[in-house]
N, C-alpha and C. Protein backbone atom coordinates (compact mmCIF):
# COMPACT_ATOMS: atom_id res chain seq x y z
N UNK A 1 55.52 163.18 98.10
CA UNK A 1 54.60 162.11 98.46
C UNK A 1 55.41 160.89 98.91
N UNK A 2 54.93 159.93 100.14
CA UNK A 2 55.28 158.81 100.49
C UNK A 2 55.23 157.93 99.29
N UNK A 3 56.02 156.96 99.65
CA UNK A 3 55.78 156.28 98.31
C UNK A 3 55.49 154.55 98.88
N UNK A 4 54.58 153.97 97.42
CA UNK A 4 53.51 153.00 97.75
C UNK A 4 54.85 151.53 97.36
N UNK A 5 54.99 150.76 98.04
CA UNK A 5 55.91 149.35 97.68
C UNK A 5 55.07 148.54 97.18
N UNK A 6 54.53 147.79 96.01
CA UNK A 6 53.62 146.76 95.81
C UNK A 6 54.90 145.49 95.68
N UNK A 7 54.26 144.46 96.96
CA UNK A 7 55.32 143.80 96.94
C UNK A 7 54.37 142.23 95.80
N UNK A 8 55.23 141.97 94.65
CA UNK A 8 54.59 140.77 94.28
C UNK A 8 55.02 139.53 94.17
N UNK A 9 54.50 138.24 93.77
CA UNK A 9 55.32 136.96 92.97
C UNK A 9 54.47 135.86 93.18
N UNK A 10 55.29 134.53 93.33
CA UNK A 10 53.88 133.85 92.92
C UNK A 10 54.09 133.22 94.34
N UNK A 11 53.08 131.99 94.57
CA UNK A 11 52.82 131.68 96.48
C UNK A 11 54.13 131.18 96.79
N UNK A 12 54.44 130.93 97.63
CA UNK A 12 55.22 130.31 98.45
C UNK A 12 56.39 131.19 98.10
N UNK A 13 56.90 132.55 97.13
CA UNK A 13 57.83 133.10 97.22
C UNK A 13 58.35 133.78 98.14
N UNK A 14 57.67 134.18 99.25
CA UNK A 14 58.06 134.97 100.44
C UNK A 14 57.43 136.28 100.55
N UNK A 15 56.69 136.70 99.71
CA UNK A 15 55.85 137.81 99.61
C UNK A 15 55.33 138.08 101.42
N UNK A 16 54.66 137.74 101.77
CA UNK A 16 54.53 137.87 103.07
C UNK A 16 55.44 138.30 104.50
N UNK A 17 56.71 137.42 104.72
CA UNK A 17 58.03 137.94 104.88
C UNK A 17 58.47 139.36 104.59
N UNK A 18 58.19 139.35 103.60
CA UNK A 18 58.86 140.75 102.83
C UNK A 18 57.83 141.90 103.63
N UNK A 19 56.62 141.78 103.18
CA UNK A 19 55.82 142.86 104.07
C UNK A 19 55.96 142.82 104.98
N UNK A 20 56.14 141.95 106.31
CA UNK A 20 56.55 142.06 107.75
C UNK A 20 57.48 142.73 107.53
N UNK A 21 58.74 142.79 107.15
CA UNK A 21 59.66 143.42 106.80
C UNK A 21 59.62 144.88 106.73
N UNK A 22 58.28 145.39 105.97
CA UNK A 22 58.12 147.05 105.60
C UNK A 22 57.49 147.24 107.47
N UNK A 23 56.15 146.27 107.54
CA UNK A 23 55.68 146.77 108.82
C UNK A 23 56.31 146.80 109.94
N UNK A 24 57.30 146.20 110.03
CA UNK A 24 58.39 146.18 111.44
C UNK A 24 59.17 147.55 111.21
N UNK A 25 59.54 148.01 110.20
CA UNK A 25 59.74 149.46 109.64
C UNK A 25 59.09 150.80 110.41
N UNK A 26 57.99 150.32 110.23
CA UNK A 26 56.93 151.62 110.62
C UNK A 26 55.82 152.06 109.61
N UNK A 27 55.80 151.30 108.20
CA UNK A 27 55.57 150.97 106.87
C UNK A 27 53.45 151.11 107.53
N UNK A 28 52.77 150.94 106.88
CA UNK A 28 51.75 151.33 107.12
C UNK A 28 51.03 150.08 105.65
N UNK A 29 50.42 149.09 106.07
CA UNK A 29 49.95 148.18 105.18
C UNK A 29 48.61 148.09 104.70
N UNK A 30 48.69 147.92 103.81
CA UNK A 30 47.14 147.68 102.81
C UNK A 30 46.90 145.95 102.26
N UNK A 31 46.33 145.87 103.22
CA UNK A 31 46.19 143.99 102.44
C UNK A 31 44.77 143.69 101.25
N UNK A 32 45.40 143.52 100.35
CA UNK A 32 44.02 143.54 99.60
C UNK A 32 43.36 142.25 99.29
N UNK A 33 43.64 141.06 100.15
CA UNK A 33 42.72 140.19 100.84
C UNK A 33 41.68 140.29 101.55
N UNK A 34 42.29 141.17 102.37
CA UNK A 34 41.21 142.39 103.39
C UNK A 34 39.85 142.49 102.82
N UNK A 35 39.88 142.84 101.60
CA UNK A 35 39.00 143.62 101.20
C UNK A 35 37.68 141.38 100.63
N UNK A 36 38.10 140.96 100.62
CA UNK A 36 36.59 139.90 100.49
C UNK A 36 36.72 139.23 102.15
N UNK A 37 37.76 139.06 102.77
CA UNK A 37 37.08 139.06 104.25
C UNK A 37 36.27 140.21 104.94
N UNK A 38 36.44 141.40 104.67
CA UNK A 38 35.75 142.22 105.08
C UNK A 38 33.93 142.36 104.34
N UNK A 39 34.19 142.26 103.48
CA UNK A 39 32.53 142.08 102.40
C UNK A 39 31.71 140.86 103.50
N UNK A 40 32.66 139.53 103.07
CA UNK A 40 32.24 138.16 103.77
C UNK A 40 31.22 138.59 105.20
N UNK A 41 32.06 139.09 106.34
CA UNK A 41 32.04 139.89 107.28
C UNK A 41 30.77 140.84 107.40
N UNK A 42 30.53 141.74 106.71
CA UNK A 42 29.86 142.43 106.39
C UNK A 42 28.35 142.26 106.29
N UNK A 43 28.44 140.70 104.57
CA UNK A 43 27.39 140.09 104.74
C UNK A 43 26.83 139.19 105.87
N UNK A 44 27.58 138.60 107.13
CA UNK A 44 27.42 137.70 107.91
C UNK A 44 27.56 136.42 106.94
N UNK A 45 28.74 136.21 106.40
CA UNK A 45 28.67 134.94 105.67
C UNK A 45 30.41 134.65 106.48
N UNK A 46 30.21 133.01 106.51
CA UNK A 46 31.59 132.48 107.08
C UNK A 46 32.47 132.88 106.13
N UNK A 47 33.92 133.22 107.30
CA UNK A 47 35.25 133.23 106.29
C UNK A 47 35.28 132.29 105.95
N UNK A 48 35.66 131.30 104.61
CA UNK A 48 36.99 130.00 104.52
C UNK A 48 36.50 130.47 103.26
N UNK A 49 37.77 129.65 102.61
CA UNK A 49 38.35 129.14 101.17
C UNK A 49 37.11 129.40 99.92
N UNK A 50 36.10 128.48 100.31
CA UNK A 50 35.13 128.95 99.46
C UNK A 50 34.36 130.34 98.92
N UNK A 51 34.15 130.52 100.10
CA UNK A 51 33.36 131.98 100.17
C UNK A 51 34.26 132.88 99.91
N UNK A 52 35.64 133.14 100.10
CA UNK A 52 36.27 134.10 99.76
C UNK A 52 36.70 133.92 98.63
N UNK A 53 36.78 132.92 97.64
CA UNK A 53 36.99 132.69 96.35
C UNK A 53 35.65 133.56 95.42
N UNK A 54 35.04 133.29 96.05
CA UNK A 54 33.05 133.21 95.76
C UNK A 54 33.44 135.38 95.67
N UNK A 55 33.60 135.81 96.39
CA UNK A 55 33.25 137.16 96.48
C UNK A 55 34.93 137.85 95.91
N UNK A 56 35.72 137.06 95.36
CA UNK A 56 36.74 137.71 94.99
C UNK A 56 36.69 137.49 93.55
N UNK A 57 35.91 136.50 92.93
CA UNK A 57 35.38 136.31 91.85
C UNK A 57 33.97 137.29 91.02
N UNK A 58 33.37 136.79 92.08
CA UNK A 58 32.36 138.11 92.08
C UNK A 58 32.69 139.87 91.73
N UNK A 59 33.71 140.22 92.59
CA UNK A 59 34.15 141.31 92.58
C UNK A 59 34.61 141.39 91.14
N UNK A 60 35.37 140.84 90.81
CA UNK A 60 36.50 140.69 89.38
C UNK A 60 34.78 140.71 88.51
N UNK A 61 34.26 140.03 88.48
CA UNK A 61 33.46 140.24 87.62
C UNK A 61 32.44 141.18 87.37
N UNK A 62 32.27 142.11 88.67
CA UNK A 62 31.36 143.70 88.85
C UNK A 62 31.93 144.24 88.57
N UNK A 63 33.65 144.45 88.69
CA UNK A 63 34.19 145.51 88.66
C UNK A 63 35.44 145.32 87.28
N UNK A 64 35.59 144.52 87.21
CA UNK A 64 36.32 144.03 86.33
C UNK A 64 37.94 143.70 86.90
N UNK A 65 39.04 142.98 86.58
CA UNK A 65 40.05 142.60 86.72
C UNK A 65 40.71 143.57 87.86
N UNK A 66 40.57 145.03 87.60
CA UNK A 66 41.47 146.07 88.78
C UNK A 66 40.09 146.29 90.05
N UNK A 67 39.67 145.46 89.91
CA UNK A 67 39.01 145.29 91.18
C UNK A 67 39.09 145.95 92.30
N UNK A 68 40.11 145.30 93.03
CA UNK A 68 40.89 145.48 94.61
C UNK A 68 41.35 146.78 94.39
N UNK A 69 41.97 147.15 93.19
CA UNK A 69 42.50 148.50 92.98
C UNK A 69 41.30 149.43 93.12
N UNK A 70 40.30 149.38 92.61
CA UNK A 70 39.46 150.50 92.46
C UNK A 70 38.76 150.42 93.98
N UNK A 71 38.35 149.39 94.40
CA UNK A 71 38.18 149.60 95.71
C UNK A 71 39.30 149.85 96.88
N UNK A 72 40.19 149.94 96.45
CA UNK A 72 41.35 149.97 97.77
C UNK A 72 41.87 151.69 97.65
N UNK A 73 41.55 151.73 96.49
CA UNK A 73 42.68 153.44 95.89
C UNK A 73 42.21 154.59 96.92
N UNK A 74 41.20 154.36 97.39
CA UNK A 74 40.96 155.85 98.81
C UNK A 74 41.61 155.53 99.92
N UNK A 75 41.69 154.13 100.45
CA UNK A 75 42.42 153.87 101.50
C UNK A 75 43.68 154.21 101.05
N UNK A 76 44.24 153.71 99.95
CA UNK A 76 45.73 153.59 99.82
C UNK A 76 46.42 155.53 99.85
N UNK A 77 45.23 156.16 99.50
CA UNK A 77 45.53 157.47 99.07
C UNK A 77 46.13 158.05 100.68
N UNK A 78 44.79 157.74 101.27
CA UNK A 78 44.79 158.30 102.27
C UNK A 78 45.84 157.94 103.42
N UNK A 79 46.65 156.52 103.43
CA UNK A 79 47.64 156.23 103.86
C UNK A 79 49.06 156.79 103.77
N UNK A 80 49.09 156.69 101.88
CA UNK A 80 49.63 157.27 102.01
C UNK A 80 50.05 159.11 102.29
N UNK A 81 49.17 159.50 102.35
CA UNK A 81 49.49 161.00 102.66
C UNK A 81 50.01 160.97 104.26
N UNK A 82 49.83 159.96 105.21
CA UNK A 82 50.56 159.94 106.26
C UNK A 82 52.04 159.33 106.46
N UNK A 83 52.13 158.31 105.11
CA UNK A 83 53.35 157.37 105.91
C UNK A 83 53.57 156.29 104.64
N UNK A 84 54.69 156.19 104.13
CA UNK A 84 54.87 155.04 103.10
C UNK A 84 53.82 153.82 103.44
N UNK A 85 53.67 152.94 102.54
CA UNK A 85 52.67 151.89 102.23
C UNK A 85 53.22 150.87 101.62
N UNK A 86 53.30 149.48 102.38
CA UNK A 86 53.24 148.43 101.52
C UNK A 86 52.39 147.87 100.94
N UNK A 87 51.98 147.52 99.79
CA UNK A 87 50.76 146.69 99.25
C UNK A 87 51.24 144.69 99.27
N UNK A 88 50.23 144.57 99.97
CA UNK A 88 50.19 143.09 99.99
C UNK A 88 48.88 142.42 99.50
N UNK A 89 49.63 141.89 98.07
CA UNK A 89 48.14 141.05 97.65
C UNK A 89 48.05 141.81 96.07
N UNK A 90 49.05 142.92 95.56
CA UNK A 90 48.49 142.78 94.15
C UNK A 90 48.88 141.72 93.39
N UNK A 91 47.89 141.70 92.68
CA UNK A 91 48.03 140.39 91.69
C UNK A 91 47.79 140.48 90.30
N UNK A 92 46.63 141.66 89.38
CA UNK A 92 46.87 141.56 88.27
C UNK A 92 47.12 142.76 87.83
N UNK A 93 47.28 142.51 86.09
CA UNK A 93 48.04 143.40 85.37
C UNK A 93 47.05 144.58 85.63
N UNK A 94 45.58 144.43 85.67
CA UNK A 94 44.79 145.63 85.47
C UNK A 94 44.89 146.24 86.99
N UNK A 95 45.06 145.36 88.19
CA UNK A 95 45.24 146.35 89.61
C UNK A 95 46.34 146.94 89.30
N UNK A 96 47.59 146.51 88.97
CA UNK A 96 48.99 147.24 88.40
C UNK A 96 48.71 148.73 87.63
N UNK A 97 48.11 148.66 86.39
CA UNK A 97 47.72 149.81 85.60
C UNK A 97 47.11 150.69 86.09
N UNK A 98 45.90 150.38 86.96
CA UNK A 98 44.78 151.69 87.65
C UNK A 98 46.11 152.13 88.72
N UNK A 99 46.82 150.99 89.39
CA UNK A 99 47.58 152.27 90.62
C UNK A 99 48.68 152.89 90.12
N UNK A 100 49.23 152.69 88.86
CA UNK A 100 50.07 153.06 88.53
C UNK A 100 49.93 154.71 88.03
N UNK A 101 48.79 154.60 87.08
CA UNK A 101 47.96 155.59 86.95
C UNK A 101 47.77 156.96 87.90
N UNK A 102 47.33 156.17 89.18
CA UNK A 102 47.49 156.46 90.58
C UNK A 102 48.05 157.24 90.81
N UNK A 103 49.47 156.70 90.76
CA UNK A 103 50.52 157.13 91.93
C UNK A 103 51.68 157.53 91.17
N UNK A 104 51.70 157.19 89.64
CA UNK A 104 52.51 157.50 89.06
C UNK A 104 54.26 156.73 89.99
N UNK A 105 54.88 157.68 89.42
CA UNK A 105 56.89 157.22 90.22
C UNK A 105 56.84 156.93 91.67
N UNK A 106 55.47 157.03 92.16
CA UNK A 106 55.36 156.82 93.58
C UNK A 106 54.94 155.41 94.39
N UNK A 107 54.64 154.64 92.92
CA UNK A 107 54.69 153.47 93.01
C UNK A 107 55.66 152.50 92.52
N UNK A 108 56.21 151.52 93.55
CA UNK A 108 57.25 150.71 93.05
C UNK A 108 56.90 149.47 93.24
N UNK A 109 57.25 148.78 92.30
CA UNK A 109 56.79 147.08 92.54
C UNK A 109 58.18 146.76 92.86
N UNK A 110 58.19 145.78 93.78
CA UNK A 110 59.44 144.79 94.03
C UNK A 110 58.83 143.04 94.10
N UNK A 111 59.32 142.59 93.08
CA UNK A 111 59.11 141.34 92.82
C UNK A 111 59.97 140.09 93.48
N UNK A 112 59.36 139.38 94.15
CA UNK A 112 60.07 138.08 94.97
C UNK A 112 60.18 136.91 93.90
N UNK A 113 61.22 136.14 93.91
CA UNK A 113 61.20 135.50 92.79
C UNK A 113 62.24 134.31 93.01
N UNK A 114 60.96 132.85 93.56
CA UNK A 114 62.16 131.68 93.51
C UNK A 114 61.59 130.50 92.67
N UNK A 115 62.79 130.07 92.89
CA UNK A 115 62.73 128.72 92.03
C UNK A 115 61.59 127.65 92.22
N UNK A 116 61.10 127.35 91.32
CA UNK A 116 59.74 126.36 91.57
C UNK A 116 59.84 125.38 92.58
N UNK A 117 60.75 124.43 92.35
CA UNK A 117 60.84 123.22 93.47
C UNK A 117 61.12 123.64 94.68
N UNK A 118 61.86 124.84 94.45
CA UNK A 118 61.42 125.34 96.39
C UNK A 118 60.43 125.71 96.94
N UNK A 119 59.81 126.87 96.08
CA UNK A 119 58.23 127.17 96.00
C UNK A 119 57.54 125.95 96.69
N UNK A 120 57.82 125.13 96.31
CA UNK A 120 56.91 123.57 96.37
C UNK A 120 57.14 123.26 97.50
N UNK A 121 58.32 122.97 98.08
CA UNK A 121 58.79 122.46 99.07
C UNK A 121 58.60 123.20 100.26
N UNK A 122 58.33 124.72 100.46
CA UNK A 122 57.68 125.45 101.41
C UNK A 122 56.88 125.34 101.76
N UNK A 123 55.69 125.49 100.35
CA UNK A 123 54.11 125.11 100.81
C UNK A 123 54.00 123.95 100.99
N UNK A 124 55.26 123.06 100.51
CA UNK A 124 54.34 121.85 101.08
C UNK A 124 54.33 121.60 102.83
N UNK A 125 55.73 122.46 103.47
CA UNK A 125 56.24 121.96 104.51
C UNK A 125 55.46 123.14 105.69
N UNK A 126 54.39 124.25 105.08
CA UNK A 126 53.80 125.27 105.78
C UNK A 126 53.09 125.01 106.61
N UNK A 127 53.01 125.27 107.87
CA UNK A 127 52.09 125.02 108.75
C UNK A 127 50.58 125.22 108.69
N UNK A 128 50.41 126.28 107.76
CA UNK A 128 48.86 126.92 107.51
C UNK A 128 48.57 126.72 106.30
N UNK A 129 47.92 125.83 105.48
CA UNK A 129 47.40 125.35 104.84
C UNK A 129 48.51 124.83 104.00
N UNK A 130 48.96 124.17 104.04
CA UNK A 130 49.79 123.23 103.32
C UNK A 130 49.65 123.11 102.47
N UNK A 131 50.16 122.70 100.81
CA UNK A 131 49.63 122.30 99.55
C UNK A 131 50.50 121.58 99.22
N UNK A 132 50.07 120.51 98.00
CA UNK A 132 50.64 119.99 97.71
C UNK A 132 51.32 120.10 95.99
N UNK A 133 52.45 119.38 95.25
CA UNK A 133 52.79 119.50 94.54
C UNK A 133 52.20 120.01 93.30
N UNK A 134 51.11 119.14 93.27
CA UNK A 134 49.74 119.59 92.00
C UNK A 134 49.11 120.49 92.26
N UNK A 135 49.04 120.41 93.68
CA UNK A 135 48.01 122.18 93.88
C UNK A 135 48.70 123.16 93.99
N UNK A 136 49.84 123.31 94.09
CA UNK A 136 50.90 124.60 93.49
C UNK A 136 50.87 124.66 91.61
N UNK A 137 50.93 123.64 91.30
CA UNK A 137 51.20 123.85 89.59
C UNK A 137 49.60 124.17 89.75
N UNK A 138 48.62 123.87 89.60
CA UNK A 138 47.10 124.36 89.68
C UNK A 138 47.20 125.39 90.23
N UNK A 139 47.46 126.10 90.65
CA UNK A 139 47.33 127.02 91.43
C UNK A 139 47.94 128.24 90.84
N UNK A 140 49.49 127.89 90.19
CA UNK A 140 49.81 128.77 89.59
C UNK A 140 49.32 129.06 87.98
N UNK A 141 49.05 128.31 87.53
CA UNK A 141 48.12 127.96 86.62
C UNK A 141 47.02 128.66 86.55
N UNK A 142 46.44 128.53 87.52
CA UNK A 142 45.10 129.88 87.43
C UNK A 142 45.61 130.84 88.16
N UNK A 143 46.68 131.06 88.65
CA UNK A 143 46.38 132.54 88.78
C UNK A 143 47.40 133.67 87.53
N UNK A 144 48.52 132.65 86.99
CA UNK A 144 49.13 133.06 85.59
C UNK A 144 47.76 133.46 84.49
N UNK A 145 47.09 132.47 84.61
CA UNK A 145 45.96 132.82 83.50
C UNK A 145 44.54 133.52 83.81
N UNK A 146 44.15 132.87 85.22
CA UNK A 146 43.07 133.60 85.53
C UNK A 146 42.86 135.11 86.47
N UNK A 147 44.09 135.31 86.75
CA UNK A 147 44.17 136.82 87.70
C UNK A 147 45.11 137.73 87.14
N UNK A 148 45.83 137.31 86.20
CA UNK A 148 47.01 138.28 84.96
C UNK A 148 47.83 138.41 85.78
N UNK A 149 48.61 137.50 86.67
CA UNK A 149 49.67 138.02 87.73
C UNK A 149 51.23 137.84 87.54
N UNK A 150 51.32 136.94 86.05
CA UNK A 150 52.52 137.49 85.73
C UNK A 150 52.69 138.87 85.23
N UNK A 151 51.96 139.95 84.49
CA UNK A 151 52.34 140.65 84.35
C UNK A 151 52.97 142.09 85.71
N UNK A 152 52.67 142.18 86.25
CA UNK A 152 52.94 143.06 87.58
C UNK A 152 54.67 142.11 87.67
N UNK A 153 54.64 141.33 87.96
CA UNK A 153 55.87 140.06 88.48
C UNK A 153 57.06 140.42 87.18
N UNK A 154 56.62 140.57 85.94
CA UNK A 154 57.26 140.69 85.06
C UNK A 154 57.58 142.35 84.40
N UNK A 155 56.68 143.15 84.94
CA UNK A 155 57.05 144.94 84.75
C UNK A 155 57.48 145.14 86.69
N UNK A 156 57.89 144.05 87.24
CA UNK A 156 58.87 145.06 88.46
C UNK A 156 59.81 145.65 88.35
N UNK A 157 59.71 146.79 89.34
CA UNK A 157 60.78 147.72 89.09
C UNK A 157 62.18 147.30 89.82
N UNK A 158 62.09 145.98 90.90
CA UNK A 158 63.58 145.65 91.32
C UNK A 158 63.17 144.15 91.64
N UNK A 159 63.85 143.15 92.02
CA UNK A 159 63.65 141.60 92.08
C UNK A 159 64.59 141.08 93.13
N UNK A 160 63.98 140.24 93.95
CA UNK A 160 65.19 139.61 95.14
C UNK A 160 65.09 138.33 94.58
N UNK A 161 65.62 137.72 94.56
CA UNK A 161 65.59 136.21 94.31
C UNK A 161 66.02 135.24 95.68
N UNK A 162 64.77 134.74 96.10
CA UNK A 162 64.43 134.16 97.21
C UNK A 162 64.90 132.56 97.23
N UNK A 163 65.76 131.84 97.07
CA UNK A 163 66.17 131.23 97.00
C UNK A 163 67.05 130.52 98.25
N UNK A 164 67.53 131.00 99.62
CA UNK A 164 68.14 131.02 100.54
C UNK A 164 67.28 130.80 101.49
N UNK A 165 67.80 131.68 102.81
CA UNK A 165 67.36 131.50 103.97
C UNK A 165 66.75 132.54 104.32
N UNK A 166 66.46 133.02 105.72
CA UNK A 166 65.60 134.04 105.88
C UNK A 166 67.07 135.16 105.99
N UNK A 167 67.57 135.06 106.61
CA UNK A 167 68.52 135.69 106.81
C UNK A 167 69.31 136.64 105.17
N UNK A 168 69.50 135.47 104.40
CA UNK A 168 69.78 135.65 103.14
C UNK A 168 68.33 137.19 102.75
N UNK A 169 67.47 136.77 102.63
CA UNK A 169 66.50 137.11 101.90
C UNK A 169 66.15 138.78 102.79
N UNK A 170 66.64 138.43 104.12
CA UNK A 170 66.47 140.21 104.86
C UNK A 170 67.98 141.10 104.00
N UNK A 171 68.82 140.30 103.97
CA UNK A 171 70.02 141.20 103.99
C UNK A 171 69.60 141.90 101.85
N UNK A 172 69.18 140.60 101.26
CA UNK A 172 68.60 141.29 100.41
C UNK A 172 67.26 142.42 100.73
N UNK A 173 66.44 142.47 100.87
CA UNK A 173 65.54 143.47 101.54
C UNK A 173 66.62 144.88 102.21
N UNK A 174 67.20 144.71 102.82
CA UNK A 174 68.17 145.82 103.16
C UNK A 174 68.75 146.20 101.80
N UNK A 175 69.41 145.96 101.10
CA UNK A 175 70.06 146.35 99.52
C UNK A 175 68.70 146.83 99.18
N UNK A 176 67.52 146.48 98.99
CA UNK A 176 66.34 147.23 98.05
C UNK A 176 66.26 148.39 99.23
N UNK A 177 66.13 148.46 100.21
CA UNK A 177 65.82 150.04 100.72
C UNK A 177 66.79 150.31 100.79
N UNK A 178 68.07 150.23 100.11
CA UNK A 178 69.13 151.37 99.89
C UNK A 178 69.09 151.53 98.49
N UNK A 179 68.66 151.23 97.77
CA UNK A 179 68.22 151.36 96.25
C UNK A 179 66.58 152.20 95.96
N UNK A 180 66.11 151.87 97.17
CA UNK A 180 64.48 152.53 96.82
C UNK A 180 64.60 154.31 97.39
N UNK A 181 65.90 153.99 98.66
CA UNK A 181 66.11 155.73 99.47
C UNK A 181 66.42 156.32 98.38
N UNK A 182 67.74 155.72 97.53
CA UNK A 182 68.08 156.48 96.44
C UNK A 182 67.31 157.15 95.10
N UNK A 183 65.89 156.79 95.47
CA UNK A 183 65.12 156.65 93.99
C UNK A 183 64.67 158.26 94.05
């Protein structure tokens, strides 16, 4: 079996980067954001901030915490039986457990992992929605407590520490797929 990458960490760590990274590959992606723009969509209700909070909350609360997991696990299945998979967007301990369940050794988390004041200093300096100092500590704040997303961040199976440049942070990405071929 192909095997599934759940790439995680907290915002502004580079998580995003990193999945361009698998999809410039040939990597085959599962965004599980996807999944409340697509509902939104669905219902004819506008995308933004609100509404997708509104139905990703919702969800967590029909389905409980592995949410995205229980709705994503046929796509992800079915992907992968064609072609490795990056996951972009897990976030809690209970989506972690149902795919793990899953996919068993065929799932690997790789955790991105930088230093706060840089964290800060990215989002603050991001072109697409910008945040600011307090709304990163808020932010991480509920999603440490309200989405269980240190745990996934804290049972990864390998860690880059994002701290550098882009350049820095590919040549790390190259060392994890010579560590993940070997697995």
């Amino acid at each position: 079996m192909n095997k599934a990458v759940a790439v995680v960490g907290m915002c502004g760590s580079g998580k995003s980067v990193l999945c361009s990274y698998f999809t410039n590959m040939g990597w085959d992606s599962v965004y599980f954001g996807g999944v409340a723009v697509s509902q939104l969509k669905k219902n004819g209700t506008p995308v933004n901030e609100v509404n997708e909070r509104a139905i990703r909350e919702r969800l967590r609360r029909d389905l409980g915490m592995g949410a995205f997991a229980i709705i994503l696990k046929d796509e992800i299945l079915d992907k992968l039986s064609r072609s490795n998979v990056v996951l972009d967007g897990l976030y809690s301990w209970s989506e972690y457990v149902i795919l793990k369940e899953l996919l068993g050794d065929n799932l690997v988390v790789l955790a991105v992992v930088t230093n706060g004041g840089i964290r800060k200093q990215r989002l603050k300096n991001r072109p697409v929605r910008p945040l600011t100092e307090d709304m990163v500590d808020s932010r991480d704040v509920a999603e440490i407590e309200n989405l269980e997303k240190g745990g996934p961040i804290a049972k990864a199976d390998y860690y880059i520490m994002n701290n550098g440049t882009e350049q820095q942070l590919k040549s790390q990405f190259e060392e994890f797929m010579k560590w993940l071929n070997n697995l």
